[in-house]
C-alpha atoms as a PDB file:
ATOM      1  CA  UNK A   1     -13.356  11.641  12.621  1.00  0.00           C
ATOM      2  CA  UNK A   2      -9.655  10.651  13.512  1.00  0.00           C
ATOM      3  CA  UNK A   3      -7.318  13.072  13.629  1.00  0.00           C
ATOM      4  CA  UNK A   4      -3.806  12.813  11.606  1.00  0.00           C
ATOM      5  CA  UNK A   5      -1.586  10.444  12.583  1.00  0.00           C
ATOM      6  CA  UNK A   6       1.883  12.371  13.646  1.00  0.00           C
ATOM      7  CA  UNK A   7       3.255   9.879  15.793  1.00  0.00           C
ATOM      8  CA  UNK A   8       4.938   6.406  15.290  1.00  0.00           C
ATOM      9  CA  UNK A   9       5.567   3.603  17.550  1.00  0.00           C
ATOM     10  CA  UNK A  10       8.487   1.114  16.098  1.00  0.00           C
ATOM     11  CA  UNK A  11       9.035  -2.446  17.656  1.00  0.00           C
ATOM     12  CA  UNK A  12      11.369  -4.579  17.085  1.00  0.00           C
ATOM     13  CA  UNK A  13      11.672  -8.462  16.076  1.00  0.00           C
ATOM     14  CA  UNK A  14      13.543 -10.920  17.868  1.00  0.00           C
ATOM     15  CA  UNK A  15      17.322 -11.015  19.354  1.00  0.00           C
ATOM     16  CA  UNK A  16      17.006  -7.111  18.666  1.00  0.00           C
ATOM     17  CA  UNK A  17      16.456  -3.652  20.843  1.00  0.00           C
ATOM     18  CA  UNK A  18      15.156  -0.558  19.813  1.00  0.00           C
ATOM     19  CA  UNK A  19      18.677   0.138  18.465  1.00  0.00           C
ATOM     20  CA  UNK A  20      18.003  -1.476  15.314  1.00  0.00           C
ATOM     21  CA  UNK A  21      16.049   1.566  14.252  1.00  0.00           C
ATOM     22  CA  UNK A  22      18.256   4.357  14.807  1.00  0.00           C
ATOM     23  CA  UNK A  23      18.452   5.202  10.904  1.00  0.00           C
ATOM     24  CA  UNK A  24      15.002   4.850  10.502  1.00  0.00           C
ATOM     25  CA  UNK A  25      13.544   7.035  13.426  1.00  0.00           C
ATOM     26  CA  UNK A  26      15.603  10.466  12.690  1.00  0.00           C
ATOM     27  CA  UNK A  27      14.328  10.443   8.705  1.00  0.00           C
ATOM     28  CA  UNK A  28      10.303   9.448  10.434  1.00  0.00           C
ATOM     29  CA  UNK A  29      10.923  13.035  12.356  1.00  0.00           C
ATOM     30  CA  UNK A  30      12.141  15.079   9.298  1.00  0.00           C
ATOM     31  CA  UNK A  31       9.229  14.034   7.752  1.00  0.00           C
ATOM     32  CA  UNK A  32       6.669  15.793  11.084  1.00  0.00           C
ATOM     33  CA  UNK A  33       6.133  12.027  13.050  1.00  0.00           C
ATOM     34  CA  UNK A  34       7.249  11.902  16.453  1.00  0.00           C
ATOM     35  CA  UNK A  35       9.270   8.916  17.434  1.00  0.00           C
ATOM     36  CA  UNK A  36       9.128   6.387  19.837  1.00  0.00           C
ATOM     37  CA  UNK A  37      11.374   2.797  19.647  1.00  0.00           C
ATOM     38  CA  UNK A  38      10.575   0.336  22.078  1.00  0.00           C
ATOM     39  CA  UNK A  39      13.112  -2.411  24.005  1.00  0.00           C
ATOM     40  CA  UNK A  40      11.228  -4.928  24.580  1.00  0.00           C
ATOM     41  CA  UNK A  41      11.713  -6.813  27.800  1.00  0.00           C
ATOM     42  CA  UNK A  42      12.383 -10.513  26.517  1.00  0.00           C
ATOM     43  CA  UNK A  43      15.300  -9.158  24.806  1.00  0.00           C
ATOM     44  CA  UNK A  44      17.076  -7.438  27.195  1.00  0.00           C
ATOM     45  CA  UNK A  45      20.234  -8.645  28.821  1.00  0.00           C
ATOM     46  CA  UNK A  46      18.908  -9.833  31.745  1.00  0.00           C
ATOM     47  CA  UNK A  47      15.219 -10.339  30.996  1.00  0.00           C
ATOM     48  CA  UNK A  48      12.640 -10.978  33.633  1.00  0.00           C
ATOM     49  CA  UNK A  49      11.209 -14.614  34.118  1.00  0.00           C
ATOM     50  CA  UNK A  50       7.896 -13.579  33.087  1.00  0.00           C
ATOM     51  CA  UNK A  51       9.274 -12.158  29.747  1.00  0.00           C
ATOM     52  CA  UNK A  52       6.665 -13.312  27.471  1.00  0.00           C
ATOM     53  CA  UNK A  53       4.340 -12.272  24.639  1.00  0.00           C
ATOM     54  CA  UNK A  54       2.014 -10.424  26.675  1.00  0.00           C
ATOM     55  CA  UNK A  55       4.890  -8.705  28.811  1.00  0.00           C
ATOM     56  CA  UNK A  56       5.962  -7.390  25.319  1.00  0.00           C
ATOM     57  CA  UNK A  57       2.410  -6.049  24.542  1.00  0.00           C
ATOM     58  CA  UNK A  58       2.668  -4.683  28.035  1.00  0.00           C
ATOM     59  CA  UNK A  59       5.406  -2.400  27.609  1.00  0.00           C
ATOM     60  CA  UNK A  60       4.593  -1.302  23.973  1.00  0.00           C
ATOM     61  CA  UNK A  61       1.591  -0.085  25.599  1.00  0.00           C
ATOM     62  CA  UNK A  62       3.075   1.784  28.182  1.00  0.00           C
ATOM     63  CA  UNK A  63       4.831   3.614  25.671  1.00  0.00           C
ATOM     64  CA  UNK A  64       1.385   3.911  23.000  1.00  0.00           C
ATOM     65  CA  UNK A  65       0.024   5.929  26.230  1.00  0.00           C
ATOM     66  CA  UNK A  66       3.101   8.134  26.785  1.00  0.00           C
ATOM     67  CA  UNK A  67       2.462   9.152  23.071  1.00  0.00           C
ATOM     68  CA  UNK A  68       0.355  12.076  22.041  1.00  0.00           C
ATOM     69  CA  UNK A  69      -2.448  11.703  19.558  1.00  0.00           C
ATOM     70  CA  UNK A  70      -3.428   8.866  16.882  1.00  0.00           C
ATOM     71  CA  UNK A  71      -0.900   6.160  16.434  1.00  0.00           C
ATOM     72  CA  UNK A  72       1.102   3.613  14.152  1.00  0.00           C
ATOM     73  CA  UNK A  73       2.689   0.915  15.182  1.00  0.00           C
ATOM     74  CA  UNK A  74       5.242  -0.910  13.057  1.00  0.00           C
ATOM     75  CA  UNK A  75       6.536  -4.262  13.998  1.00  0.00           C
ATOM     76  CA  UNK A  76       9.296  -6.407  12.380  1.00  0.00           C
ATOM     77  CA  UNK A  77       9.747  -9.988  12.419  1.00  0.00           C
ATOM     78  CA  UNK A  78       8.835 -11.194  15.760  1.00  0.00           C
ATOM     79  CA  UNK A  79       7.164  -7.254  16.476  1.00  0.00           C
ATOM     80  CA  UNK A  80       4.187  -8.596  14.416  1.00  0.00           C
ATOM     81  CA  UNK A  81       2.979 -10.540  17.176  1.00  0.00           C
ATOM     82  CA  UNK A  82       2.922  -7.957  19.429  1.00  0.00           C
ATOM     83  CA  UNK A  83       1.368  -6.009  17.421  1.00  0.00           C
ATOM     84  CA  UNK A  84      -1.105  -8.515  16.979  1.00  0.00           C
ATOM     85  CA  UNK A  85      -1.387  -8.819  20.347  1.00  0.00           C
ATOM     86  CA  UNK A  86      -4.720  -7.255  21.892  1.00  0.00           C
ATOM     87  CA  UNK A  87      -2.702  -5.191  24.377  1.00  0.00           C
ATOM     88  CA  UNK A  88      -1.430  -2.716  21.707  1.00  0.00           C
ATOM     89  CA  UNK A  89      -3.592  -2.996  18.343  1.00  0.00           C
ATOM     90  CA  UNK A  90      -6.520  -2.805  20.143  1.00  0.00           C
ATOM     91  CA  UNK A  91      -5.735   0.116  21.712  1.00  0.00           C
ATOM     92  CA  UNK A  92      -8.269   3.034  21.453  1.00  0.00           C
ATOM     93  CA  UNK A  93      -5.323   5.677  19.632  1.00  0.00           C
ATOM     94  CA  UNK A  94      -4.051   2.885  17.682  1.00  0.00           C
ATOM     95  CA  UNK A  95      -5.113   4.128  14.103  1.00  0.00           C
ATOM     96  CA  UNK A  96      -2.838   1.340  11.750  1.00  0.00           C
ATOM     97  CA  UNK A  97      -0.759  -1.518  12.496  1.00  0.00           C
ATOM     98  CA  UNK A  98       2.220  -1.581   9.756  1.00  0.00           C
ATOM     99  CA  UNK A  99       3.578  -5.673   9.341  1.00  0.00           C
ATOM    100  CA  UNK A 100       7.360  -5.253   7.888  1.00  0.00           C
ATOM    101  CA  UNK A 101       8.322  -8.832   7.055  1.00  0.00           C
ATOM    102  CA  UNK A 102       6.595  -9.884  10.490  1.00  0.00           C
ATOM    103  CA  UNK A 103       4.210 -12.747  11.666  1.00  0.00           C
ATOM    104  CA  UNK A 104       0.379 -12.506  11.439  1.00  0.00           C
ATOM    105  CA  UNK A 105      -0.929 -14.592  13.515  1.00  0.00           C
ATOM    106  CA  UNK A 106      -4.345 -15.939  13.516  1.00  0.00           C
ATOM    107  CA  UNK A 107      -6.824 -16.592  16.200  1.00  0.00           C
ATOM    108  CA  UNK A 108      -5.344 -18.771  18.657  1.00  0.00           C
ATOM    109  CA  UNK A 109      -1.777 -18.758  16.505  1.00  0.00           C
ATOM    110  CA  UNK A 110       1.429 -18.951  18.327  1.00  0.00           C
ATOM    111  CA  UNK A 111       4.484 -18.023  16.438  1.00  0.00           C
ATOM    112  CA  UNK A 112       5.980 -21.160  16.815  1.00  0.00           C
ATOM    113  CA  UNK A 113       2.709 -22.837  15.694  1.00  0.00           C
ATOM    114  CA  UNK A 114       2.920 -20.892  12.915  1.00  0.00           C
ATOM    115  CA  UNK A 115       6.750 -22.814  12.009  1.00  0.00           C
ATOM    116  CA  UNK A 116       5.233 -25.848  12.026  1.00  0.00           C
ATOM    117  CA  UNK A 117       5.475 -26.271  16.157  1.00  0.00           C
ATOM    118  CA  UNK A 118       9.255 -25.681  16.307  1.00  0.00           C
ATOM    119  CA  UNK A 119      11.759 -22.940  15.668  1.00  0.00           C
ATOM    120  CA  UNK A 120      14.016 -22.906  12.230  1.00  0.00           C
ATOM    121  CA  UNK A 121      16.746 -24.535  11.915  1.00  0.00           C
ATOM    122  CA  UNK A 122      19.317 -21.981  12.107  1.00  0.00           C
ATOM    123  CA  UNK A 123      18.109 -20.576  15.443  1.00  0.00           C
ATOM    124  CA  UNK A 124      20.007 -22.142  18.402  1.00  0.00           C
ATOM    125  CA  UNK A 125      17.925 -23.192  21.998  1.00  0.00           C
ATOM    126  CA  UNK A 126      20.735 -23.335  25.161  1.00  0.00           C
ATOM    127  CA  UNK A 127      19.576 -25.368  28.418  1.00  0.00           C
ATOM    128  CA  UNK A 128      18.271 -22.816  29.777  1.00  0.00           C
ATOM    129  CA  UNK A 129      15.830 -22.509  27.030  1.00  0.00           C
ATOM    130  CA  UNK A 130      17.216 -19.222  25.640  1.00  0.00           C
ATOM    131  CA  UNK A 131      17.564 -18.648  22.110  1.00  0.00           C
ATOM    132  CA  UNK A 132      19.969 -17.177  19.316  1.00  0.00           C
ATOM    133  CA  UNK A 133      20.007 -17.088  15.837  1.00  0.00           C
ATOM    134  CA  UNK A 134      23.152 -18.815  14.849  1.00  0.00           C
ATOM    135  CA  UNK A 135      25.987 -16.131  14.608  1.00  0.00           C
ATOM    136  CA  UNK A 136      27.510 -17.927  11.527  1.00  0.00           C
ATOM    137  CA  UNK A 137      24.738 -17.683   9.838  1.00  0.00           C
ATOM    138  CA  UNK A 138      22.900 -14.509  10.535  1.00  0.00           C
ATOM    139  CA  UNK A 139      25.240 -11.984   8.473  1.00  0.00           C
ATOM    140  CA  UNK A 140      23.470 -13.381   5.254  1.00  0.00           C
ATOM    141  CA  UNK A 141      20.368 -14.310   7.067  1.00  0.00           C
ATOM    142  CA  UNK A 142      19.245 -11.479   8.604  1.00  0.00           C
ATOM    143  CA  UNK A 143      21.488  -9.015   7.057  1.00  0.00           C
ATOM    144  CA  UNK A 144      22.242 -10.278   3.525  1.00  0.00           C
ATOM    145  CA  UNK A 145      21.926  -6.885   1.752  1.00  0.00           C
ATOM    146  CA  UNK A 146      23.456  -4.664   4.518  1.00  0.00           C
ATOM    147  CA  UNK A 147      27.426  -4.014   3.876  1.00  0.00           C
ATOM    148  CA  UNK A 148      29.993  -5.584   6.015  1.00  0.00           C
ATOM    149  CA  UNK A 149      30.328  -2.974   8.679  1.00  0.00           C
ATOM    150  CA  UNK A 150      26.327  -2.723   9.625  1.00  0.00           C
ATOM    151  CA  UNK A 151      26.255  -6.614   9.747  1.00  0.00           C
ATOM    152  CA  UNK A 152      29.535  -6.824  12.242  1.00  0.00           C
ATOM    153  CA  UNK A 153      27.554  -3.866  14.142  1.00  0.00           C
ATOM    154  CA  UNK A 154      24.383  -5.559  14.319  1.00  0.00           C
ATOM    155  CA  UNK A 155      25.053  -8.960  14.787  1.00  0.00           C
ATOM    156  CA  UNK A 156      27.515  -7.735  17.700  1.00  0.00           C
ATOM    157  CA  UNK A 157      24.190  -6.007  19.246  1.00  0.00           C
ATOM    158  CA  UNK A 158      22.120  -9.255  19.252  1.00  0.00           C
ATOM    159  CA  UNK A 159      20.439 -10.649  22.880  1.00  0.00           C
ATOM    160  CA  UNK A 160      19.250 -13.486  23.898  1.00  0.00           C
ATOM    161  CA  UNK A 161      15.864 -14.288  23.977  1.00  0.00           C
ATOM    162  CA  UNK A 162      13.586 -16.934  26.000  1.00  0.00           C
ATOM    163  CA  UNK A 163      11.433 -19.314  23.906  1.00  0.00           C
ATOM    164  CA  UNK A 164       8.429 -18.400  25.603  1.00  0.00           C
ATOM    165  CA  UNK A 165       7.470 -16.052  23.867  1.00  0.00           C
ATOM    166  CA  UNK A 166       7.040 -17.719  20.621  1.00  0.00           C
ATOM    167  CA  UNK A 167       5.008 -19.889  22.681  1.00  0.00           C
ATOM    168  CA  UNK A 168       2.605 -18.082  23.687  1.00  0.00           C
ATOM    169  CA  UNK A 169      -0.905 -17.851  21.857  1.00  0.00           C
ATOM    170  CA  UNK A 170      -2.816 -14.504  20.560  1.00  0.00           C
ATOM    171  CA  UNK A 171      -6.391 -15.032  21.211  1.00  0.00           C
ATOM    172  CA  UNK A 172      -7.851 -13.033  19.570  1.00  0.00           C
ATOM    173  CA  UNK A 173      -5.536 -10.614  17.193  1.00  0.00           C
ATOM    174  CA  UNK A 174      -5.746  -6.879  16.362  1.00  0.00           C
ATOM    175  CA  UNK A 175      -5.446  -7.117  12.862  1.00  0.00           C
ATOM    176  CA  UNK A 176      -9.168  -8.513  13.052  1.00  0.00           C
ATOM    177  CA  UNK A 177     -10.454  -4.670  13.429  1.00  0.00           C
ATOM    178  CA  UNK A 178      -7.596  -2.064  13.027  1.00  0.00           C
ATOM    179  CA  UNK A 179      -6.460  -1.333  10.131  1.00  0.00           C
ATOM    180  CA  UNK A 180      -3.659  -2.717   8.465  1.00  0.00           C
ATOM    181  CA  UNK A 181      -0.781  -2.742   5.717  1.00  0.00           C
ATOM    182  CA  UNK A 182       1.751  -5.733   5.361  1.00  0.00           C
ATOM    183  CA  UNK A 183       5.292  -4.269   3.667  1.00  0.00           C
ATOM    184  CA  UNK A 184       6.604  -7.197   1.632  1.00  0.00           C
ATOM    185  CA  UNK A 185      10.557  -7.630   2.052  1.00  0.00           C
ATOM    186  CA  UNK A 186      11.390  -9.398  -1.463  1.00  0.00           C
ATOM    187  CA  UNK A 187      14.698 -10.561  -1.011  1.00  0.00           C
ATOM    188  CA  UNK A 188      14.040 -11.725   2.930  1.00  0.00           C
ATOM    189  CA  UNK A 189      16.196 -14.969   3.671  1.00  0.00           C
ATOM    190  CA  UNK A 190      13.949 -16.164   6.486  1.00  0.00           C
ATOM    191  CA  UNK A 191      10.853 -15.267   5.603  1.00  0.00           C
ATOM    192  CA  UNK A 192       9.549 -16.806   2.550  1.00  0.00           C
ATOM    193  CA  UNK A 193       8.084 -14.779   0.401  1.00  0.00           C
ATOM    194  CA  UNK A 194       5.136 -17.259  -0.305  1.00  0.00           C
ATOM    195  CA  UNK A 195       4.314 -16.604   3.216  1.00  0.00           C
ATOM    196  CA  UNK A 196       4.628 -12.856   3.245  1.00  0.00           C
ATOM    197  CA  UNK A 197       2.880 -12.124   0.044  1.00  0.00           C
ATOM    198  CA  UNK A 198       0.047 -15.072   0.350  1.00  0.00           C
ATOM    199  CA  UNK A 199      -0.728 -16.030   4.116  1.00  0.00           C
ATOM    200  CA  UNK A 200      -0.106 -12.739   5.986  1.00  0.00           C
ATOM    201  CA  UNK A 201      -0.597 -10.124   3.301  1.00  0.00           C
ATOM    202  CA  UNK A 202      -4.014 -11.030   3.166  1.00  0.00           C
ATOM    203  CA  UNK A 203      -5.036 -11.070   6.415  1.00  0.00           C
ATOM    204  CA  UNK A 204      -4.075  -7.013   6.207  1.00  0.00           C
ATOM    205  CA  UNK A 205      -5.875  -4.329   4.479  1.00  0.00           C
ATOM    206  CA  UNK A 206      -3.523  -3.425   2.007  1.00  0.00           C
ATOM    207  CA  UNK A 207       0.263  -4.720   0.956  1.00  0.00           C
ATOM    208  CA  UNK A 208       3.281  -2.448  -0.111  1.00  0.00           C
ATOM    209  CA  UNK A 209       6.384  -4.218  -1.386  1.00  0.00           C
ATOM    210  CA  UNK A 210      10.273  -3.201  -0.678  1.00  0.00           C
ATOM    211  CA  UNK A 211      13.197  -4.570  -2.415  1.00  0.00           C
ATOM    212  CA  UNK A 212      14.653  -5.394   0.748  1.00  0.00           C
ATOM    213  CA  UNK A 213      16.794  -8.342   2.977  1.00  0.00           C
ATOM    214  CA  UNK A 214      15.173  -9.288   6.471  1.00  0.00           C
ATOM    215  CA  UNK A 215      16.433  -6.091   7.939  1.00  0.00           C
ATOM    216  CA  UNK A 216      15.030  -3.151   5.908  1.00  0.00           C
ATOM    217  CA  UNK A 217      15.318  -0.265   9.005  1.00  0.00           C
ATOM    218  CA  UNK A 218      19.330  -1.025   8.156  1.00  0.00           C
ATOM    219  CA  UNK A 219      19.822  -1.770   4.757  1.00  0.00           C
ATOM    220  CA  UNK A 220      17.235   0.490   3.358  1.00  0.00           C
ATOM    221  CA  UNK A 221      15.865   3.212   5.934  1.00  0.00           C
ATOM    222  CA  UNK A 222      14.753   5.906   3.332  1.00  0.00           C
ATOM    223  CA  UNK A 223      12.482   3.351   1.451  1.00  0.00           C
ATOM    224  CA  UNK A 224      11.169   2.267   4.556  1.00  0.00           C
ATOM    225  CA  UNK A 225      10.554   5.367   6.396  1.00  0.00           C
ATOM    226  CA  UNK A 226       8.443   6.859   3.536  1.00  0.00           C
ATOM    227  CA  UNK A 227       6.543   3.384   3.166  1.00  0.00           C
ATOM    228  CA  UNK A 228       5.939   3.914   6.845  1.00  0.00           C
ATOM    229  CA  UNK A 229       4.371   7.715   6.371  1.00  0.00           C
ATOM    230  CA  UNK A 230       2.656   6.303   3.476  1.00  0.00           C
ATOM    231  CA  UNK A 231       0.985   4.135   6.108  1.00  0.00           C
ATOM    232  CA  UNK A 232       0.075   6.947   8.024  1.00  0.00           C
ATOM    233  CA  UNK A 233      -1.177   9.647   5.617  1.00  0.00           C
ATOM    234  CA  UNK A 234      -3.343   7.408   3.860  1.00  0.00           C
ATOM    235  CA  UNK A 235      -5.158   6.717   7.133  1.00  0.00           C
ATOM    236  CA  UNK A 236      -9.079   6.877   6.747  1.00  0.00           C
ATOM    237  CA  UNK A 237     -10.994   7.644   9.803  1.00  0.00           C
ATOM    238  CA  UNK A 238     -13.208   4.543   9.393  1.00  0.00           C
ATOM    239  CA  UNK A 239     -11.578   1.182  10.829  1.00  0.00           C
ATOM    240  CA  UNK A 240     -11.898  -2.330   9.166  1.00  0.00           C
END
């Protein structure tokens, strides 16, 4: 039998760092969990040329094995497909894999195959194949129900990111075989709720929903925290 889960791993979507969780990890270690945020290394401000999907899994590894005990991982957005990704939900300690807003990919999936083959429309691509949400449009995009002063301090946080990434193919993803919830964001701007609540909510074991924007871990960090626990204490020690 599994023992409790007591620690959480948090990864972050796209264009972000592990800074985008700083409300959400201190209220995760009031309630017993301890904390780890990953910075993923195609989003940092320099990243390496081999900063792809499975350099992302890499390091989100890394961490999973600095981390005591049975483990959740939460991704967001872009986070999903690391999650996905063999490297990390396959891992022997991972217990649950929480999706908040974030791609499920299935076998084979890229997340850009997943768009149709190409990014969205309001995310710029610079020559040197780097991309950016546009900054004129992600205060209501990915931010829409935070209040002026967390959008100004977010957006001004925001990396660049290569396109490889959302390239790149997951085989053959976790999700498969380790148990999963999908946390529904239901007033998300870029991702539509038909897709959230219909395509990748049921490829997971179980779907909570949060009357959220794209970027719950700002705009509401109490809801999501104790979603995120909820994820963890209703753990069974049987897989799926």
């Amino acid at each position: 039998m599994r023992r409790p889960v007591r620690s959480v791993v948090l990864v972050h979507g796209a264009w972000h760092g592990s800074w985008c969780w700083a409300r959400v990890v201190p209220l995760l270690e009031r309630l017993g969990f301890a904390v780890r945020a990953v910075d993923l290394p195609s989003t940092g401000i320099d990243p390496p040329p081999a900063a792809d999907l499975s350099a992302d899994a890499a390091e989100v590894r890394r961490v999973i094995e600095e981390t005591a005990g049975e483990v959740l991982v939460c991704g967001h957005s872009y986070g999903g497909m690391v999650i996905s990704h063999p490297a990390v939900g396959a891992h022997p300690r991972v217990a649950h894999l929480a999706y908040v807003c974030a791609f499920v990919p299935e076998r084979g999936q890229s997340l850009l195959a997943i768009g149709d083959g190409k990014p969205a429309p309001w995310i710029t691509v610079d020559a040197r194949g780097m991309t950016l949400p546009d900054l004129g449009q992600a205060a209501e995009l990915l931010y829409g129900d935070c209040d002026p002063e967390t959008r100004t301090w977010a957006i001004g946080r925001l990396r660049s990111q290569p396109a490889a990434p959302f390239a790149e193919p997951v085989a053959d993803p976790a999700w498969l075989r380790t148990r999963s919830t999908y946390i529904v964001c239901t007033q998300d701007r870029v991702m539509p709720l038909e897709l959230q609540r219909g395509l990748f909510a049921a490829r997971t074991g179980s779907v909570l929903e949060l009357e959220a924007g794209h970027s719950p871990f700002l705009s509401r960090p109490a809801e999501l925290a104790q979603r995120l626990a909820g994820c963890a204490s209703g753990l069974s020690p049987d897989s799926r």
